[in-house]
C-alpha atoms as a PDB file:
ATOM      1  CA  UNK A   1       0.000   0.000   0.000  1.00  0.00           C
ATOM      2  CA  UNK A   2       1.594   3.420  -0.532  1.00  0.00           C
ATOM      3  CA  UNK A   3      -1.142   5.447   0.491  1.00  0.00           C
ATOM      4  CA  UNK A   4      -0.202   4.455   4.163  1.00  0.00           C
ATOM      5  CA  UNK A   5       2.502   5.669   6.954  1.00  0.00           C
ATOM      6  CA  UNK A   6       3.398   3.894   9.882  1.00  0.00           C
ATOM      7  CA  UNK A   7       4.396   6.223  13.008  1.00  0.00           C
ATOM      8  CA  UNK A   8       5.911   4.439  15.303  1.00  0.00           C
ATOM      9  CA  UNK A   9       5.982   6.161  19.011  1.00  0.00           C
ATOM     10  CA  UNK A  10       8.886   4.618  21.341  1.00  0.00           C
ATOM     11  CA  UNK A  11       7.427   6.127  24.761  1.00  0.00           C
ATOM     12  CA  UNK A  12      10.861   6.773  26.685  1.00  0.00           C
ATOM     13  CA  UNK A  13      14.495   5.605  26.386  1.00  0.00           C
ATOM     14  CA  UNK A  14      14.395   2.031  24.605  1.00  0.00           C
ATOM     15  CA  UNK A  15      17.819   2.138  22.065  1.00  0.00           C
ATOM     16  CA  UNK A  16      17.291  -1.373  20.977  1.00  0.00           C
ATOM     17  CA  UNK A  17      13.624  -0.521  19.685  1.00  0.00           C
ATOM     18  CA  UNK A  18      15.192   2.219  17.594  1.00  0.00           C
ATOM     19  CA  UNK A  19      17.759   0.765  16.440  1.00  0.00           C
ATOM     20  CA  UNK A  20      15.617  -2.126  15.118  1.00  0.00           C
ATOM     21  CA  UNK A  21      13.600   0.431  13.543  1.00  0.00           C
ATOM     22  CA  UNK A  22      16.493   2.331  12.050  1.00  0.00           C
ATOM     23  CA  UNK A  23      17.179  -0.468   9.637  1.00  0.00           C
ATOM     24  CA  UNK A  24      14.030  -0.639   8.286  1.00  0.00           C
ATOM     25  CA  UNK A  25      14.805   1.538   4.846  1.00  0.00           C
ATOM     26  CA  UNK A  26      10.743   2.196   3.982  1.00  0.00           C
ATOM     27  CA  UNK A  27       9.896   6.009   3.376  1.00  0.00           C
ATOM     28  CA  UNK A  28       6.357   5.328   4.605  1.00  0.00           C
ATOM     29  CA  UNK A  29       7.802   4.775   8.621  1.00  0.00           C
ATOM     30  CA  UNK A  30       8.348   7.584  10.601  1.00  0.00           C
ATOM     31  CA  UNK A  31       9.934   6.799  14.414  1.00  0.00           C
ATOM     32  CA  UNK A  32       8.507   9.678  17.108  1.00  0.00           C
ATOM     33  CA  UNK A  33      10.976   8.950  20.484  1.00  0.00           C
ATOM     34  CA  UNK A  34       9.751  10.604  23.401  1.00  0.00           C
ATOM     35  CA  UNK A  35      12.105  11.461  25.873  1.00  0.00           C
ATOM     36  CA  UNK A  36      10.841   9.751  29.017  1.00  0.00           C
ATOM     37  CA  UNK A  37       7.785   7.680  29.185  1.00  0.00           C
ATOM     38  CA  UNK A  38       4.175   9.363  29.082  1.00  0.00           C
ATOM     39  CA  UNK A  39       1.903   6.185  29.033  1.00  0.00           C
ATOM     40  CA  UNK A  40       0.328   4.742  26.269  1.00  0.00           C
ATOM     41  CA  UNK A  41      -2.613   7.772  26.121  1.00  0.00           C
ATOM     42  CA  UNK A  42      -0.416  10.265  25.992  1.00  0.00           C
ATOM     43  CA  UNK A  43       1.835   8.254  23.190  1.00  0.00           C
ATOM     44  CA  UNK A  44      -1.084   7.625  20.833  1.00  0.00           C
ATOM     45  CA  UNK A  45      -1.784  11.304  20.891  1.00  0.00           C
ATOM     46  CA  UNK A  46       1.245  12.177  19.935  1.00  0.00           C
ATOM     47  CA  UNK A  47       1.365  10.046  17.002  1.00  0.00           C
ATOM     48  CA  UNK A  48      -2.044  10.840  16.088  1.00  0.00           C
ATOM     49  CA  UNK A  49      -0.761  14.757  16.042  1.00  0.00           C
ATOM     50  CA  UNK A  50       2.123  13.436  13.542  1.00  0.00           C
ATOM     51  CA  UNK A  51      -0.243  11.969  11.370  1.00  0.00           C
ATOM     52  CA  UNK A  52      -1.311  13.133   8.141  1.00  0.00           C
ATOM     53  CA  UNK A  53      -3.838  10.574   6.904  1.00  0.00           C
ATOM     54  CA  UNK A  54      -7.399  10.861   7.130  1.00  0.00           C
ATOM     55  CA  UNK A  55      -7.756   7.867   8.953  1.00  0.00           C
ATOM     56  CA  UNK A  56      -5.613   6.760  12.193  1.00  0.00           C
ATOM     57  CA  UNK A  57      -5.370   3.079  13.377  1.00  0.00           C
ATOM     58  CA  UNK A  58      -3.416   1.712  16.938  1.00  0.00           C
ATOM     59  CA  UNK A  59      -1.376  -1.179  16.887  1.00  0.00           C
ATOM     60  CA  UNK A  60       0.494  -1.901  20.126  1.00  0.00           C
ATOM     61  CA  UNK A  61       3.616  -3.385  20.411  1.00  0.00           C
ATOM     62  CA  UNK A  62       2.229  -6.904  21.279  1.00  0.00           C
ATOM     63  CA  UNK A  63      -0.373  -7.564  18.839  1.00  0.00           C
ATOM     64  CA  UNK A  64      -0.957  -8.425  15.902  1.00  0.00           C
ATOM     65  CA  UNK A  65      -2.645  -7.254  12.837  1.00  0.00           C
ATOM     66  CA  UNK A  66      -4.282  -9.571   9.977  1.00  0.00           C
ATOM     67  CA  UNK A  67      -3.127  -8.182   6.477  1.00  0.00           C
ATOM     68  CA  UNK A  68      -6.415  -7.288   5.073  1.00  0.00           C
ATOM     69  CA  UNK A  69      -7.469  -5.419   8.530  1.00  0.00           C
ATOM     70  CA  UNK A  70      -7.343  -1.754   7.309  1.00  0.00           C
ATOM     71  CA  UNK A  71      -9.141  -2.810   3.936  1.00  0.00           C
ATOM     72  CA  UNK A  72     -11.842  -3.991   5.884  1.00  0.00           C
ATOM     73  CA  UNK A  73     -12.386  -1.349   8.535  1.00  0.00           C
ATOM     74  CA  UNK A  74     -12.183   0.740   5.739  1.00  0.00           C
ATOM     75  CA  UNK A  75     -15.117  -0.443   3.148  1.00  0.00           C
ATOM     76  CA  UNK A  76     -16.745  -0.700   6.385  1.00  0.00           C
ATOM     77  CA  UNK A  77     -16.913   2.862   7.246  1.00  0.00           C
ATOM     78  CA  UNK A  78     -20.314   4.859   6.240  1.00  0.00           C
ATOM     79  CA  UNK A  79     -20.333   7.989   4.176  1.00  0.00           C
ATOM     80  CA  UNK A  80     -18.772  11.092   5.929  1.00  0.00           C
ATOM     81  CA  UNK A  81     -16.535   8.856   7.565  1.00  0.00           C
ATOM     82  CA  UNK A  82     -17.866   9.862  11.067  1.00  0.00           C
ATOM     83  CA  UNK A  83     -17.651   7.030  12.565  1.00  0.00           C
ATOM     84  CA  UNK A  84     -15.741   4.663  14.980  1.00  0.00           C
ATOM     85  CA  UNK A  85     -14.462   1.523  13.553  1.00  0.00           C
ATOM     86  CA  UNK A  86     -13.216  -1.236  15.242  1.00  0.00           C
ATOM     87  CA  UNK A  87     -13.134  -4.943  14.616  1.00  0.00           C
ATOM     88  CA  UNK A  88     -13.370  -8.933  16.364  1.00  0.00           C
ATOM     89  CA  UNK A  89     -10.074 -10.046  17.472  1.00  0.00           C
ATOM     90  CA  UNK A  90      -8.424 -12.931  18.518  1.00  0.00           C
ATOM     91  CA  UNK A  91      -7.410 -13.533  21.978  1.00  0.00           C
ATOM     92  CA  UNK A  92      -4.352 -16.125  22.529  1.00  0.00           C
ATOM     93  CA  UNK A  93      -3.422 -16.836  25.950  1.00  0.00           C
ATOM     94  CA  UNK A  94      -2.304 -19.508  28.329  1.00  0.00           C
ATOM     95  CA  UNK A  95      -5.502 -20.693  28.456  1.00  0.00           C
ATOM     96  CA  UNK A  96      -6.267 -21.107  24.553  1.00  0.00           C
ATOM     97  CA  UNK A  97      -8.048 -18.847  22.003  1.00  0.00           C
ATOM     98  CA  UNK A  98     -11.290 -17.137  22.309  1.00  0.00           C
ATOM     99  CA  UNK A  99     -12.941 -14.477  19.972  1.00  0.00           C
ATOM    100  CA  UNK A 100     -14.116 -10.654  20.990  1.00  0.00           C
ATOM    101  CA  UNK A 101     -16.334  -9.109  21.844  1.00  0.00           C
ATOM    102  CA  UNK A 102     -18.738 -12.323  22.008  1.00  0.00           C
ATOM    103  CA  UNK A 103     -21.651 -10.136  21.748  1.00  0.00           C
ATOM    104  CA  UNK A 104     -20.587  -7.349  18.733  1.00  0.00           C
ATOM    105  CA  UNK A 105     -22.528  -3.883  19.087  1.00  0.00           C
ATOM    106  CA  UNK A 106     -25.437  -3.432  16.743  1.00  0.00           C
ATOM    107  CA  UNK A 107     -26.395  -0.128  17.358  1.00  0.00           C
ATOM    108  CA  UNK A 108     -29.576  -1.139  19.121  1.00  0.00           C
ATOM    109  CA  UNK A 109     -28.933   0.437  22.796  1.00  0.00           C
ATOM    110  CA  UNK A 110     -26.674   3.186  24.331  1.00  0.00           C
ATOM    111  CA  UNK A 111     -23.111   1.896  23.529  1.00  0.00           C
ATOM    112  CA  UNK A 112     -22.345   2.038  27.407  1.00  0.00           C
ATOM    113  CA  UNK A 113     -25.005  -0.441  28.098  1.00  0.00           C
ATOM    114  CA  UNK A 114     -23.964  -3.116  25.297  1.00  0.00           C
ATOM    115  CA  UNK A 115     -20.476  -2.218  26.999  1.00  0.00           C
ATOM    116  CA  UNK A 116     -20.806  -2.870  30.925  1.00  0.00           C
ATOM    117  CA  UNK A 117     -24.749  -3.663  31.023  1.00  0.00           C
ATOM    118  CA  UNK A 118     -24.063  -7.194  30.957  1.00  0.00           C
ATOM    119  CA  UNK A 119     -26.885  -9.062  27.989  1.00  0.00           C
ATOM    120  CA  UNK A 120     -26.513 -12.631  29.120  1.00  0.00           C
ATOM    121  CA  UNK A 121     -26.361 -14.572  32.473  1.00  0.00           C
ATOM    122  CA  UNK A 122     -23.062 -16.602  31.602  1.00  0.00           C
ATOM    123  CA  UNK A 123     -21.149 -15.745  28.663  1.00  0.00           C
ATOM    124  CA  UNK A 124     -18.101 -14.317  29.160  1.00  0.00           C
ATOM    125  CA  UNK A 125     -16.594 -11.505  27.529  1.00  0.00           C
ATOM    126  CA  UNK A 126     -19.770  -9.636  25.578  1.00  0.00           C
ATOM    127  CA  UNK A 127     -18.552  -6.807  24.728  1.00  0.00           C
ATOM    128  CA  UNK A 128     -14.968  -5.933  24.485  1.00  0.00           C
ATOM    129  CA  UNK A 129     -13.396  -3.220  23.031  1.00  0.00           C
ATOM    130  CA  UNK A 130      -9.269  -3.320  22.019  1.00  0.00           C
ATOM    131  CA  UNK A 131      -7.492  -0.520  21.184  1.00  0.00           C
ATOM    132  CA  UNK A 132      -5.580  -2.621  18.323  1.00  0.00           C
ATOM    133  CA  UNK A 133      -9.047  -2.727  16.836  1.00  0.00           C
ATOM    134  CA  UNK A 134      -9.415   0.264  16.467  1.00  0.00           C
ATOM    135  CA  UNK A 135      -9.520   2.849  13.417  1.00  0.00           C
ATOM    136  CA  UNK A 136     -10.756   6.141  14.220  1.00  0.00           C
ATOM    137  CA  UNK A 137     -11.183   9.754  11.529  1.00  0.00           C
ATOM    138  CA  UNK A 138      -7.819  11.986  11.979  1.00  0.00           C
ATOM    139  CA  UNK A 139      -9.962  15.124  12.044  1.00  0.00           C
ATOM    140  CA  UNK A 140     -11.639  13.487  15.694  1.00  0.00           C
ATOM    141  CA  UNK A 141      -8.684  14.337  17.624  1.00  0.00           C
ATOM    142  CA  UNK A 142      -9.004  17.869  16.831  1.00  0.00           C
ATOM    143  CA  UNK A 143     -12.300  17.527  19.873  1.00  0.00           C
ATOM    144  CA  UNK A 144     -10.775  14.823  21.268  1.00  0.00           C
ATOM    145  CA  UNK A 145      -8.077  12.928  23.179  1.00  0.00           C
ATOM    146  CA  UNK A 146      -7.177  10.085  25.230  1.00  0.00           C
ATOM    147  CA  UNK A 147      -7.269  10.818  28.771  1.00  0.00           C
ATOM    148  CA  UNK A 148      -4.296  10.406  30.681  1.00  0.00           C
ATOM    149  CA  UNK A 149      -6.303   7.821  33.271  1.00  0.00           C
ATOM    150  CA  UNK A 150      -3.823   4.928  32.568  1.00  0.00           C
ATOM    151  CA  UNK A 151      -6.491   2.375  32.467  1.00  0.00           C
ATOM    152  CA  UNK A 152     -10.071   2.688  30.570  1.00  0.00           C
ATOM    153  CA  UNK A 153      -9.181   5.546  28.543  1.00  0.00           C
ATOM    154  CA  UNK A 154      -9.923   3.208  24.787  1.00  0.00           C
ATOM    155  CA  UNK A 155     -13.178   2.560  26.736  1.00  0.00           C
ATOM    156  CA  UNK A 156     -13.412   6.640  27.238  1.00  0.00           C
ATOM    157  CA  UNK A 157     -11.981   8.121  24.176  1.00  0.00           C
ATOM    158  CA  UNK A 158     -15.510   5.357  22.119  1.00  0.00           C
ATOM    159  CA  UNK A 159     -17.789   6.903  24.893  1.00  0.00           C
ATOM    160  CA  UNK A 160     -17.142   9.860  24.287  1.00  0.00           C
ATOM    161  CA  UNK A 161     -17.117   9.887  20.554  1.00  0.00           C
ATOM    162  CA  UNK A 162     -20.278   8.306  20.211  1.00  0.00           C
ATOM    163  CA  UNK A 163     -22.551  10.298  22.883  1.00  0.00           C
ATOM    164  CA  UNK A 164     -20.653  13.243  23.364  1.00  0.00           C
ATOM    165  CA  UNK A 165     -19.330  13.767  19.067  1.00  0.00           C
ATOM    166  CA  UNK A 166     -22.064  11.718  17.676  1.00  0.00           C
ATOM    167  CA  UNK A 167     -20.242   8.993  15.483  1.00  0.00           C
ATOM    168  CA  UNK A 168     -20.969   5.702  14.821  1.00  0.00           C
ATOM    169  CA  UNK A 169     -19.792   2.454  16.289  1.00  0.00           C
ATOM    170  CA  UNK A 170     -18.984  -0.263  13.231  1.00  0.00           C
ATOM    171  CA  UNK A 171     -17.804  -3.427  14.113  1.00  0.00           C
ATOM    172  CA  UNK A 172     -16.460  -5.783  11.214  1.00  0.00           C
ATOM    173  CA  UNK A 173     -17.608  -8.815  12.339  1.00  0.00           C
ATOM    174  CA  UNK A 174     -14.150 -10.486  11.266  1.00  0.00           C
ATOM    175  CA  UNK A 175     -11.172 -11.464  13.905  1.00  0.00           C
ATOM    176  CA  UNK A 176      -8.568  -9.090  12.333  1.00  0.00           C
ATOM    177  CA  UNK A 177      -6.470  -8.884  15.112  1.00  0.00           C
ATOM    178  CA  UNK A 178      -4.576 -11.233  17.401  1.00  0.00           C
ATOM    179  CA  UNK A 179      -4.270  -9.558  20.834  1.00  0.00           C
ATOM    180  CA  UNK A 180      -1.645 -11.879  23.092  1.00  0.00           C
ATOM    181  CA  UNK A 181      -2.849 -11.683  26.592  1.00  0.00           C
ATOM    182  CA  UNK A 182       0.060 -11.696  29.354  1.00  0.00           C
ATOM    183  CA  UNK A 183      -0.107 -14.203  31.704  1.00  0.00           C
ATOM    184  CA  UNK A 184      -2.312 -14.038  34.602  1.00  0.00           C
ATOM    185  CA  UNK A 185      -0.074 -11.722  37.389  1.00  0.00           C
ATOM    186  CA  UNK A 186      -1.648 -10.531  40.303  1.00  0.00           C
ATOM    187  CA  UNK A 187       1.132  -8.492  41.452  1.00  0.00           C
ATOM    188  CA  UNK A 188       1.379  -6.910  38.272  1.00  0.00           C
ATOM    189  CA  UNK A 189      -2.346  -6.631  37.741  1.00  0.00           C
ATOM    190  CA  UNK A 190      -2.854  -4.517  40.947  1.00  0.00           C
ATOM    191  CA  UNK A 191      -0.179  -2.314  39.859  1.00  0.00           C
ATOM    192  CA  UNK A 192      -1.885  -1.287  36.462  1.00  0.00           C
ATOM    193  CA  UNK A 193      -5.391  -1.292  37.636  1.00  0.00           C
ATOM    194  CA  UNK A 194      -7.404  -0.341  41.259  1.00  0.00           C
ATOM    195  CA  UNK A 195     -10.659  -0.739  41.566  1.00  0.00           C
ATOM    196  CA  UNK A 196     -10.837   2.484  43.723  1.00  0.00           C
ATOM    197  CA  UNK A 197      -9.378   4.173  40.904  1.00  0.00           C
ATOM    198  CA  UNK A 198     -11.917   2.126  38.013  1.00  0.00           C
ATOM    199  CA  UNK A 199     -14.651   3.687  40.384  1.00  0.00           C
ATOM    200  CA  UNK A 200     -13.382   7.080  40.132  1.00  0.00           C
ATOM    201  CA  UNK A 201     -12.726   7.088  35.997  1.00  0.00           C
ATOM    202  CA  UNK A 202     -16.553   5.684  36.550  1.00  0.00           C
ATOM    203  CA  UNK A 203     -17.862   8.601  38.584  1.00  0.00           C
ATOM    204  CA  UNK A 204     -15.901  11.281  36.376  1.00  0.00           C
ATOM    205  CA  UNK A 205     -17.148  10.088  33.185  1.00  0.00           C
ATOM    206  CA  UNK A 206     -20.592   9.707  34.897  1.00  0.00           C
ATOM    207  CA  UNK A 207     -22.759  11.745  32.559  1.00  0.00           C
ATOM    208  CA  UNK A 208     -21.689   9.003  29.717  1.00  0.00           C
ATOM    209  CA  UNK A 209     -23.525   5.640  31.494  1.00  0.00           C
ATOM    210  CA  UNK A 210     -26.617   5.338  31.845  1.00  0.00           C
ATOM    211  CA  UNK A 211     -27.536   3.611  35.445  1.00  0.00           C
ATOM    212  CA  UNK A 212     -27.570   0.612  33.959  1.00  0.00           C
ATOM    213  CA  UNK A 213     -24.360   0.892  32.760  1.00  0.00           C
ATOM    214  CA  UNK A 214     -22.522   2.590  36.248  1.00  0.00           C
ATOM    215  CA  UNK A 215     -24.365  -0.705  37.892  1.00  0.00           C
ATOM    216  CA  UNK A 216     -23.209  -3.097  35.404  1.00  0.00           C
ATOM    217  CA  UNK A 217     -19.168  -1.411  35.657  1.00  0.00           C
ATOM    218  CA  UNK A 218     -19.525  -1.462  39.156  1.00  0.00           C
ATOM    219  CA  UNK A 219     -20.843  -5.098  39.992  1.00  0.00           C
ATOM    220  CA  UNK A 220     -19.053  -6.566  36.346  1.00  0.00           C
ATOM    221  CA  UNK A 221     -15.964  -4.906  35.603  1.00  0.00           C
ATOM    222  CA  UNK A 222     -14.687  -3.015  39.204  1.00  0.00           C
ATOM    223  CA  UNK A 223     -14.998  -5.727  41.332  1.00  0.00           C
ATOM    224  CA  UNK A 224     -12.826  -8.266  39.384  1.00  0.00           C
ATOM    225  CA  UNK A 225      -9.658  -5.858  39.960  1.00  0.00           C
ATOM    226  CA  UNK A 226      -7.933  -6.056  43.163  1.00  0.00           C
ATOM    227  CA  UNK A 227      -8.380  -3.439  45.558  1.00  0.00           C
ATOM    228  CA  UNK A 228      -6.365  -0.924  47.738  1.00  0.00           C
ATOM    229  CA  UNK A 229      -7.122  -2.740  51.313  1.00  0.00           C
ATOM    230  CA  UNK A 230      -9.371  -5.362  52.204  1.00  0.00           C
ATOM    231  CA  UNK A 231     -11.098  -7.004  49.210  1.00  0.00           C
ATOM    232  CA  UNK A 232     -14.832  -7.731  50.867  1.00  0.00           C
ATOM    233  CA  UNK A 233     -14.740  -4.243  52.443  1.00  0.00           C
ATOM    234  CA  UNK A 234     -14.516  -2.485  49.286  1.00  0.00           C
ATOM    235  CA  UNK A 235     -16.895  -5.253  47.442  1.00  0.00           C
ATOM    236  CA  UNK A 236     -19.208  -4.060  49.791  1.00  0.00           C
ATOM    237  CA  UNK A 237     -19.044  -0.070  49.049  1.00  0.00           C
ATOM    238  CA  UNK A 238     -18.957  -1.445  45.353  1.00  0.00           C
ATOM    239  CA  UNK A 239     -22.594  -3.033  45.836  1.00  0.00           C
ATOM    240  CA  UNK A 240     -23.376  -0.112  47.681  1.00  0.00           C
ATOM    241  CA  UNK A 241     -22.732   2.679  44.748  1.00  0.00           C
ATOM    242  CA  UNK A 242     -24.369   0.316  42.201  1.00  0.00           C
ATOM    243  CA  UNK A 243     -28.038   0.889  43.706  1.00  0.00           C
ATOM    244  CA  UNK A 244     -26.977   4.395  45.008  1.00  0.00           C
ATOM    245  CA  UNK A 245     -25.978   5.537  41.716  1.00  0.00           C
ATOM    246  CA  UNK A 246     -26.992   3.256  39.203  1.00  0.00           C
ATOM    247  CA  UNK A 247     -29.334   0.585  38.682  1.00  0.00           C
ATOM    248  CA  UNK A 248     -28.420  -2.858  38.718  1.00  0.00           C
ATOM    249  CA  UNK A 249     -30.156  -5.835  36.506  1.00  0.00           C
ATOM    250  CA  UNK A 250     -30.559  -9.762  37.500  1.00  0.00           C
ATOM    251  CA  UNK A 251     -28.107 -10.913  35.457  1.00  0.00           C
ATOM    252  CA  UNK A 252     -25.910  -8.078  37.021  1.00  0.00           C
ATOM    253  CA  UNK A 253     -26.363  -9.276  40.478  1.00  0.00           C
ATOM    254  CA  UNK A 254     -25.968 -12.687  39.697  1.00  0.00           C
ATOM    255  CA  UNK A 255     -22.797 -11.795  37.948  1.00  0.00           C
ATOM    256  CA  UNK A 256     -21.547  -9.916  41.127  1.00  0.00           C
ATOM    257  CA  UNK A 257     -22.082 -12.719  42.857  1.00  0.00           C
ATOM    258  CA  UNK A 258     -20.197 -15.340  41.094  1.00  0.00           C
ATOM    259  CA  UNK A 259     -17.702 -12.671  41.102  1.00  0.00           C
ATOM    260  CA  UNK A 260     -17.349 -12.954  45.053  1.00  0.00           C
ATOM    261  CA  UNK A 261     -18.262 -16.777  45.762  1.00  0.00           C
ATOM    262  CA  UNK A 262     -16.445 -18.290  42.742  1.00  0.00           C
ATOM    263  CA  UNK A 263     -12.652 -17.902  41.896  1.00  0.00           C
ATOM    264  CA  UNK A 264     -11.404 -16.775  38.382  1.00  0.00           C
ATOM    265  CA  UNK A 265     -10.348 -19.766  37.369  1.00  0.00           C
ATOM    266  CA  UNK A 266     -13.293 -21.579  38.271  1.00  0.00           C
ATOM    267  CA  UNK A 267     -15.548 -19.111  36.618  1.00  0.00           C
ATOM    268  CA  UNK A 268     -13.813 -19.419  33.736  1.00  0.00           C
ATOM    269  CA  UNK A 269     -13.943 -23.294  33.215  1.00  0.00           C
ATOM    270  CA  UNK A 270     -17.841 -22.863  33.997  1.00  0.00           C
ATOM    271  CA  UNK A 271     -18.032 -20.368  31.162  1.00  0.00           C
ATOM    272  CA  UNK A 272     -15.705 -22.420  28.420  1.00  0.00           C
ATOM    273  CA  UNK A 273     -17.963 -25.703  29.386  1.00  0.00           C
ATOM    274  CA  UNK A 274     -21.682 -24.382  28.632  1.00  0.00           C
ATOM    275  CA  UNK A 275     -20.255 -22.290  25.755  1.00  0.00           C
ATOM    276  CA  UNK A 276     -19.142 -25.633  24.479  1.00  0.00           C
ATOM    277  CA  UNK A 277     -21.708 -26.569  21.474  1.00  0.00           C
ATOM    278  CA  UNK A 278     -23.811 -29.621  22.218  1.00  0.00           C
ATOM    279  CA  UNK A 279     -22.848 -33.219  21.268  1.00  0.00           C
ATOM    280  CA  UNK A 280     -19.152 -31.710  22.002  1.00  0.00           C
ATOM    281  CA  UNK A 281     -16.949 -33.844  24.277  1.00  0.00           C
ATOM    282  CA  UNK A 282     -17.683 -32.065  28.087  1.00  0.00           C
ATOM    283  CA  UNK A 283     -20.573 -30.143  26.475  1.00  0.00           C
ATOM    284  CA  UNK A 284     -23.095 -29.337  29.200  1.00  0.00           C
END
């Protein structure tokens, strides 16, 4: 393709990056070094300010795109171009492959609810969205940016370009992306993400969710991050701001309460079994 250009961002000191990247003799690549690290918000801004297509489209470092990805997301988009695009991608981890979101948005209910309002009483992983899968109009950024919030801000910049801009949401219902999931780490997992701090992106974005969708991030997505001090404690105050400020479904309770009772692991091997299809070996 030469209508493209690939900016690549290296956010902080990392000389063996751009050195790899300095051998690479293609006039379409462009290398942006930042001088010390700024998160990944912060970086995709900055390449998205260096950019001079029309369109803009995140890869990070670990993932993967299919070759026919941008052609897709492309014929996809409507007329105007005001529009979000994003695709299904593959998941590969330790425990095998999966594809997301399960449940792609249709563009039948507020795009918070298909995101946290939790459709089914089961299923795992609904609705989903990557930032790899992503392909979003240049001229966007001039209203809007990601938020320096170091966790949810993919999650924010869609919210807010759908209720608050008024684009689209298009999903191409292809897995054009392989995202590699790291391995499950607790100790790194409570570094990256708080659920005190999930609760407060929650209550600043708050005029974006409806109170189906606060309850459904509160009960859903919050409470499966580990906490600042005790765990029940704050699962408590959790359950507490879902009726106070939202308003939470069956299927939202019941998820809560897996949630509490039921390990990850476990939850997960009940999920993988029923969403086996029947006459499958182990199929429910």
């Amino acid at each position: 393709m030469g209508d493209i250009e690939v900016i690549v961002v290296v956010d902080g000191g990392d000389p063996a990056t751009v050195a790899a990247l300095e051998r690479i003799d293609d006039r379409r690549l462009r290398v942006l070094v930042l001088p010390q690290a700024l998160g990944a918000g912060r970086a995709r801004d900055t390449g998205a300010d260096a950019a001079t297509g029309d369109w803009i489209a995140f890869l990070d470092d670990d993932d993967e795109w299919l070759p026919e990805k941008l052609e897709r997301q492309l014929a996809a988009a409507p007329p105007g171009g005001k529009a979000v695009l994003s695709t299904l991608y593959r998941v590969v981890s330790s425990q095998g492959e999966r594809i997301c979101p399960a449940l792609p948005y249709r563009g039948d209910q507020p795009i918070d609810e298909w995101l946290f309002g939790r459709q089914t009483w089961l299923r795992g992983h609904e609705a989903m969205i990557q930032t790899s899968a992503l392909m979003v109009p240049r001229a966007m950024f001039q209203s809007l940016r990601f938020r320096d919030t170091r966790q949810h801000e993919e999650w924010e910049l869609c919210l807010r370009a759908v209720k608050d801009l008024g684009h689209a949401f298009v999903t191409v219902r292809e897995p054009l992306v392989i995202y590699h999931a790291p391995a499950p780490d607790a100790q790194t997992l409570s570094k990256s993400y708080r659920m005190e701090l999930s609760m407060a992106w929650a209550d600043h974005v708050g005029p974006l969710l409806t109170r189906r969708a606060y309850s459904g991030f509160a009960l859903t997505v919050a409470s499966q991050v580990p906490s600042s001090g005790a765990r029940l404690p704050a699962l408590g105050r959790l359950f507490t701001a879902a009726f106070a400020k939202g308003r939470p479904t069956a299927k939202q309770l019941f998820a809560f309460g897996l949630i509490v009772l039921l390990p990850h692991d476990l939850r997960r091997r009940i999920r993988a079994r029923l969403a086996r299809p029947p006459g499958s070996p182990g199929a429910a």
